[in-house]
Protein backbone atom coordinates (compact mmCIF):
# COMPACT_ATOMS: atom_id res chain seq x y z
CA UNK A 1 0.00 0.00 0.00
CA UNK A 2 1.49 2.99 -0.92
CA UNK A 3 -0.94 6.31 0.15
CA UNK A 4 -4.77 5.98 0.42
CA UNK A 5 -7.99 7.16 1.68
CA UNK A 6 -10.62 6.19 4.06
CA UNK A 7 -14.15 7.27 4.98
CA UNK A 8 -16.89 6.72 7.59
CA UNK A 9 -20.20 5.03 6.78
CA UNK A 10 -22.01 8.41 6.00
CA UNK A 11 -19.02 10.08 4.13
CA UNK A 12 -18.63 12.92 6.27
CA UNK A 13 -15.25 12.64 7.68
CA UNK A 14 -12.52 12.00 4.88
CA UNK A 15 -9.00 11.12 5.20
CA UNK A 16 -6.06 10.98 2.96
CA UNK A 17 -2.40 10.14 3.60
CA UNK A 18 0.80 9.34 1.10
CA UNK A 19 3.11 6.73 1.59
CA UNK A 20 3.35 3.98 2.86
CA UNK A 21 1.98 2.80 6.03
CA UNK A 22 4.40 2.69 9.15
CA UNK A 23 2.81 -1.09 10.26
CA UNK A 24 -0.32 -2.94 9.71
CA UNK A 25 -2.04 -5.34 12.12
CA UNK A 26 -4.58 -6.64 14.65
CA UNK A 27 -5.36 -5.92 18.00
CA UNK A 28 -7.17 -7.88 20.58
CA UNK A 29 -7.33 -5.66 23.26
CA UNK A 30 -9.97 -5.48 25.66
CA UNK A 31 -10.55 -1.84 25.52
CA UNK A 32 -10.64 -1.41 21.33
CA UNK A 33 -12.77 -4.42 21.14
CA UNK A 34 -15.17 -2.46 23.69
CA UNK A 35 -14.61 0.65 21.87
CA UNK A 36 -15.32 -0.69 18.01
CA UNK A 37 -17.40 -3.54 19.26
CA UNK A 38 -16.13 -5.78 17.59
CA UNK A 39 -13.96 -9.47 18.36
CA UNK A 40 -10.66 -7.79 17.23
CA UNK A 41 -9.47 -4.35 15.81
CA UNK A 42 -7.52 -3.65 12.67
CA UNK A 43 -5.14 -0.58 12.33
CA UNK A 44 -2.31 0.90 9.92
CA UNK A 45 -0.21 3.81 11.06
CA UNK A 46 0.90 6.75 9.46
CA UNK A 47 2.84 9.67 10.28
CA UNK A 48 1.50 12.56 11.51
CA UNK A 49 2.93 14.71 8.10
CA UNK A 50 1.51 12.24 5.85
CA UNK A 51 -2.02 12.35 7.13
CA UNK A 52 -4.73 14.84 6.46
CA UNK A 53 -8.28 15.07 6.92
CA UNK A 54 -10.30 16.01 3.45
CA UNK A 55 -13.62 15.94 4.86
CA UNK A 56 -15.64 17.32 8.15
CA UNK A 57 -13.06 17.08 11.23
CA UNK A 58 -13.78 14.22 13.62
CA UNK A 59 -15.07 14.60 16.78
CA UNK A 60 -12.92 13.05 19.27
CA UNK A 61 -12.83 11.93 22.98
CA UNK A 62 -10.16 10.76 25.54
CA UNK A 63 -10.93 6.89 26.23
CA UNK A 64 -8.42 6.89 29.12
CA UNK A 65 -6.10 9.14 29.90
CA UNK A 66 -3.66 10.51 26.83
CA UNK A 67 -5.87 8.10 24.64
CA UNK A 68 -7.65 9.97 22.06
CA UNK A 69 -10.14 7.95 20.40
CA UNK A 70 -11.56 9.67 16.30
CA UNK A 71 -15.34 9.29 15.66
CA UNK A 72 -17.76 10.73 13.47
CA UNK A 73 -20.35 12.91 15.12
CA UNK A 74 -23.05 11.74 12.39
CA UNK A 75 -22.85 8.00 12.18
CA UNK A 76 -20.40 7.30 15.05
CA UNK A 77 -17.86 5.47 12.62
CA UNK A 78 -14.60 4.85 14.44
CA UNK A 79 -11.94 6.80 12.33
CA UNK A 80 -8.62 7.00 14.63
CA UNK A 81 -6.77 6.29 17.61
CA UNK A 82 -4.01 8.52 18.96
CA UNK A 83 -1.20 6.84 21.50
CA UNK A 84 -0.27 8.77 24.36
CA UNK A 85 3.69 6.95 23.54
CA UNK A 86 3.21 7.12 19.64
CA UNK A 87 2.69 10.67 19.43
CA UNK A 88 4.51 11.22 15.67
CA UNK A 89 1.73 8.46 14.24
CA UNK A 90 -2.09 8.52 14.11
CA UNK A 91 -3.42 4.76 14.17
CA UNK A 92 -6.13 4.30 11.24
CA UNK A 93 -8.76 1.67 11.30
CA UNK A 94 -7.86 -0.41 8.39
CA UNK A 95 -11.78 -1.15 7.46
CA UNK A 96 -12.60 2.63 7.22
CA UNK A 97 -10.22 2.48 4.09
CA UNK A 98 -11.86 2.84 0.65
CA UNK A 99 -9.96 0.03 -0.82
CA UNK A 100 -9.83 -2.37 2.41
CA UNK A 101 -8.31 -4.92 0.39
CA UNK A 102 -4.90 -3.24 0.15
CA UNK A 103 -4.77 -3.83 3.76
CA UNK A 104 -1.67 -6.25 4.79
CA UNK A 105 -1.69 -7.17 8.39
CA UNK A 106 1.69 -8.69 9.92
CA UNK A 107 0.74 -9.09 13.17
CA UNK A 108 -1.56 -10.08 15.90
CA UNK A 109 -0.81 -7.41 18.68
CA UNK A 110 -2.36 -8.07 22.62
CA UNK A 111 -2.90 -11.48 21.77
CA UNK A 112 -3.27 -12.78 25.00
CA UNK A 113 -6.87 -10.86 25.51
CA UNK A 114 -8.07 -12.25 22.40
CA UNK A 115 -11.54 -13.35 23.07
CA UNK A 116 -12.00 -17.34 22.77
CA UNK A 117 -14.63 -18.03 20.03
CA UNK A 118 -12.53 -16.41 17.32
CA UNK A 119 -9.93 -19.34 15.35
CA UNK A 120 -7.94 -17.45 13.23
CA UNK A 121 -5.66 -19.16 11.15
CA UNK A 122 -3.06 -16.70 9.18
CA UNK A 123 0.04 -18.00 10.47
CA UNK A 124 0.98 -14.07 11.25
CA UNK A 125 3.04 -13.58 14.61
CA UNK A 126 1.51 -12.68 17.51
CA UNK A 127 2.53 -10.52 20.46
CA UNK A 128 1.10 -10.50 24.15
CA UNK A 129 1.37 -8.05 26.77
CA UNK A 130 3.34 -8.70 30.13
CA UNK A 131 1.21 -8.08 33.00
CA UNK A 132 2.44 -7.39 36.70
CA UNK A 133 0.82 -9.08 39.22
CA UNK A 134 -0.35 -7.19 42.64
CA UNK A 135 0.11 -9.40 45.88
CA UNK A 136 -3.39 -10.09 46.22
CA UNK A 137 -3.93 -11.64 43.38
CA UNK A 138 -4.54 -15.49 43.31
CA UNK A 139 -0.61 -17.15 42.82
CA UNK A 140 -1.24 -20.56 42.51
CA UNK A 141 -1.23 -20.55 38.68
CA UNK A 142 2.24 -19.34 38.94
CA UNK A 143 3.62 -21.73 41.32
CA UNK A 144 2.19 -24.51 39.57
CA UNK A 145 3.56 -22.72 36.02
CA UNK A 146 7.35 -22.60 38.06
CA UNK A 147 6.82 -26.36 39.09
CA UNK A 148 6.16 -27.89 35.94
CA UNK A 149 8.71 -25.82 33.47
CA UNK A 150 11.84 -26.39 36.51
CA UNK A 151 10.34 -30.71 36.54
CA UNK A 152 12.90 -31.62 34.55
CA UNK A 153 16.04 -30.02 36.66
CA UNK A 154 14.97 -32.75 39.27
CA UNK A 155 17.88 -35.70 38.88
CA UNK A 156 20.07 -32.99 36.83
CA UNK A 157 21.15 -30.86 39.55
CA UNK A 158 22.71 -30.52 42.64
CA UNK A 159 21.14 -29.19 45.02
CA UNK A 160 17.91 -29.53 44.34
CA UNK A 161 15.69 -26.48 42.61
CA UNK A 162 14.81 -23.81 45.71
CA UNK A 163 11.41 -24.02 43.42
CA UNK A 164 10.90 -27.04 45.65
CA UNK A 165 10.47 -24.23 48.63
CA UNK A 166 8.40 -21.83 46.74
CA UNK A 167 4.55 -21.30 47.63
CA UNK A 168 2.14 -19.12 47.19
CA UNK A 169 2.30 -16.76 49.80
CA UNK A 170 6.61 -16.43 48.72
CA UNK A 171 5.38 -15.57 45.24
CA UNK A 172 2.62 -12.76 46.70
CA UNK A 173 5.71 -11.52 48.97
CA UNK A 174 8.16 -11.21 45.67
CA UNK A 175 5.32 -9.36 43.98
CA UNK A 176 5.20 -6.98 47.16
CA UNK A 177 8.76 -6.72 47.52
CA UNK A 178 9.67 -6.63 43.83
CA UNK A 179 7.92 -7.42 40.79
CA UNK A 180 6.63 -10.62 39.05
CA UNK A 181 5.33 -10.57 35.55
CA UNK A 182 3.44 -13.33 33.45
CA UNK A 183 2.37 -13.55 30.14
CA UNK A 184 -1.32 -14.63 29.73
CA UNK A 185 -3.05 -16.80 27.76
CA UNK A 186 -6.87 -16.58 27.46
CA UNK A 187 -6.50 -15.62 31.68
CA UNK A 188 -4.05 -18.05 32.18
CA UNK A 189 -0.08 -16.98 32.63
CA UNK A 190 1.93 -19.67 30.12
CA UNK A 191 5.18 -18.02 31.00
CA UNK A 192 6.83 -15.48 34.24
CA UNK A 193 9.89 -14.06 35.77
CA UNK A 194 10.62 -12.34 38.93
CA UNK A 195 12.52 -9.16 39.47
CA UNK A 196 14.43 -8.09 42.05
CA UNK A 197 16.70 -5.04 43.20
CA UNK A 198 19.65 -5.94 43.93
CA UNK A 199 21.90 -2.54 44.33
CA UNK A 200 22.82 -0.68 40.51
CA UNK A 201 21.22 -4.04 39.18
CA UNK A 202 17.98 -6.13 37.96
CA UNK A 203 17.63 -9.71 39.32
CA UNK A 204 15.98 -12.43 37.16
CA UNK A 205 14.80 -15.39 38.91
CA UNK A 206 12.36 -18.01 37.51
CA UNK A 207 11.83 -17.56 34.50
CA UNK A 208 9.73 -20.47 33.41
CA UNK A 209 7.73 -20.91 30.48
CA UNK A 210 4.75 -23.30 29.70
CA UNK A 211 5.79 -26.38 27.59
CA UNK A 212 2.95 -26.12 25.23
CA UNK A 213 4.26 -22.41 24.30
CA UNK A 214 7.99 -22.95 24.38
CA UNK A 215 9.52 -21.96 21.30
CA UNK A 216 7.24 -19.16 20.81
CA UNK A 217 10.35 -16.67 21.87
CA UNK A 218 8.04 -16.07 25.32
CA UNK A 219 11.22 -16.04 27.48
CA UNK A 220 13.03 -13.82 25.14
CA UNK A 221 10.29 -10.95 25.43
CA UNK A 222 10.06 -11.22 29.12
CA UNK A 223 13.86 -10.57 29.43
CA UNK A 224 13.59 -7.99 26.64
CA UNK A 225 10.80 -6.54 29.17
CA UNK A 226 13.08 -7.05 32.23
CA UNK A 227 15.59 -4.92 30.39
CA UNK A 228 13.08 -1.92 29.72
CA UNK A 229 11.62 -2.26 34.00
CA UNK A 230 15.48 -1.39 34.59
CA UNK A 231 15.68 1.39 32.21
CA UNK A 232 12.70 2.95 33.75
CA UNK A 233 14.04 2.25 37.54
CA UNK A 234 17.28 4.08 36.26
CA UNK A 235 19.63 0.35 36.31
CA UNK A 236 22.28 -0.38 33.78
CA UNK A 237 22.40 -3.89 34.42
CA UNK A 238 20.34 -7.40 34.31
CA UNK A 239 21.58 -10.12 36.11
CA UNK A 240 21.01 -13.81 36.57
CA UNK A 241 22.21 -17.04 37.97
CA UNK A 242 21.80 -20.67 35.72
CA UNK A 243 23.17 -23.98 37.25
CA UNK A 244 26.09 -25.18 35.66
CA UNK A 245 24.72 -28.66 34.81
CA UNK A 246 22.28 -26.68 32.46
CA UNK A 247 23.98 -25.85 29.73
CA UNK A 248 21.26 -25.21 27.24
CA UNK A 249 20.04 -22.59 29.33
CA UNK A 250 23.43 -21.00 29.38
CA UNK A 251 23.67 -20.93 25.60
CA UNK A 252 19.75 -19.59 25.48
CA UNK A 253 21.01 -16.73 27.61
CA UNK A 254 24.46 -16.04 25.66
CA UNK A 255 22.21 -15.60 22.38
CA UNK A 256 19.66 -12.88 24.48
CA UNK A 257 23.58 -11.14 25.30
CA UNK A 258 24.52 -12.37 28.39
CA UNK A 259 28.13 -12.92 29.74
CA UNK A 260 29.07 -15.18 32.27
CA UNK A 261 30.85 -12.76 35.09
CA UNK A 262 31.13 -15.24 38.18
CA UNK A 263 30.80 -19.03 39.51
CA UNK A 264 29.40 -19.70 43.08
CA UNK A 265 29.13 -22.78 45.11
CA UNK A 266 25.94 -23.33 47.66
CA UNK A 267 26.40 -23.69 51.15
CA UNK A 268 28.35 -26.94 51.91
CA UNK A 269 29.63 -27.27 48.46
CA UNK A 270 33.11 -27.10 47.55
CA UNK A 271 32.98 -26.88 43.37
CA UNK A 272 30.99 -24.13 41.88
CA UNK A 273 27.21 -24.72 41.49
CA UNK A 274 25.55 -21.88 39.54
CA UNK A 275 26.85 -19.38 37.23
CA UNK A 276 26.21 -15.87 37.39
CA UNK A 277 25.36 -13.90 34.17
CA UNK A 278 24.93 -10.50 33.33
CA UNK A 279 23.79 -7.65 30.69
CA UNK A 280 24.08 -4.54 29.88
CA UNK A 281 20.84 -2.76 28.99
């Protein structure tokens, strides 16, 4: 698609724009579905110089806060949505466009509040949200998530996983004290990690991801994540410990940019037992 033009139902409000678009996709998220009424939302984005309206002006209203939401006053069509972070793009709705067909989507954005009737079948990627979890929340989803992915350390290492000590009131404490994040599925968290501060650094502990969802590149986004929570809390580094009988999940971490940096040994061990590894972000 290079340029095009879009309309609402009654014609009124007109829009233009040249070039091509910046991206093109879907998005399940539970506010635009509520907003459009619809099971899932379709946008392009252009820059703000490339876009212009040609007919009436839309009327517009703030959804949430910074989140301005286009609309025709006369029929109501849905014509734009402005991001409070995206403020050099307006995002169009791809079925307001008078040829809809040039639309190409490579995406599936918010995934994981998609709602559970729709099938789709396009074989385009899909992204989903991390979520933080508050301390009330219900945490036995997680522990039994952190049980199942670390099953197979049991009979590799030595000692044994401290997932073995983990419950559900340890998990609501690390989301009080620091932060754990999970990755949802239809309501149901398929992969997590915990953060901790730890002085000028980020700590990543237990990162586990479901089996049915592993190679998906789940644990890759939540360290990518990890990375931007230490940005924001004004840390340069990410850091992490793997056991040395793992080596697969050493090499997994060398490939997101880790280094190894140390070797430790657990109480009453005289050979080193973990390794530590860090990143620069």
């Amino acid at each position: 698609m290079d340029g095009g033009s879009g309309r609402c139902l009654c014609g009124v409000v007109r829009y233009a724009f040249d070039g091509a678009p910046n991206w093109q996709g879907h998005c399940h998220c539970d506010s635009c579905r509520r907003a459009t009424a619809s099971p899932f939302t379709s946008f392009l984005a252009v820059d703000h110089v490339r876009f212009r309206w040609t007919g009436d002006a839309p009327a517009m209203r703030e959804s949430s806060p910074g989140v301005a939401r286009f609309f025709c006053r006369a029929c109501g069509t849905q014509m734009a949505y402005q991001s409070p972070t995206r403020r050099n793009e307006i995002d169009l709705y791809a079925a307001t466009l008078d040829d809809p067909a040039g639309f190409a989507p490579t995406f599936h954005a918010h995934w994981n509040e998609r709602v559970p009737w729709i099938h789709l079948a396009d074989g385009l990627p899909v992204q989903r949200k991390p979520r933080r979890l508050s301390p009330d929340e219900d945490m036995g989803t997680v522990l039994s998530l952190v049980r199942h992915a670390f099953d197979s350390m049991d009979g590799r290492i030595d000692p044994p996983s401290s997932m073995h000590r983990l419950t559900p009131g340890a998990i609501a404490e690390q989301a009080r004290a620091g932060e754990v994040w999970v990755i949802e599925d239809l309501g149901s968290p398929i992969a997590c990690i915990f953060l901790t501060l730890q002085g000028d650094r980020l700590y990543l502990g237990k990162l586990a991801v479901d089996d049915r969802f592993r190679g998906q590149g789940l644990a890759r986004e939540l360290v990518d994540h990890a990375a931007s929570r230490a940005r924001a809390l004004g840390l340069s580094m990410l850091e992490l410990q793997v056991r040395v009988e793992l080596t697969e999940n050493q090499h997994a971490f060398q490939s997101m940019g880790f280094q190894k940096t140390a070797e430790t040994a657990h109480d009453g061990y005289d050979r080193p037992t973990s390794l530590t590894f860090a990143r620069r972000v």
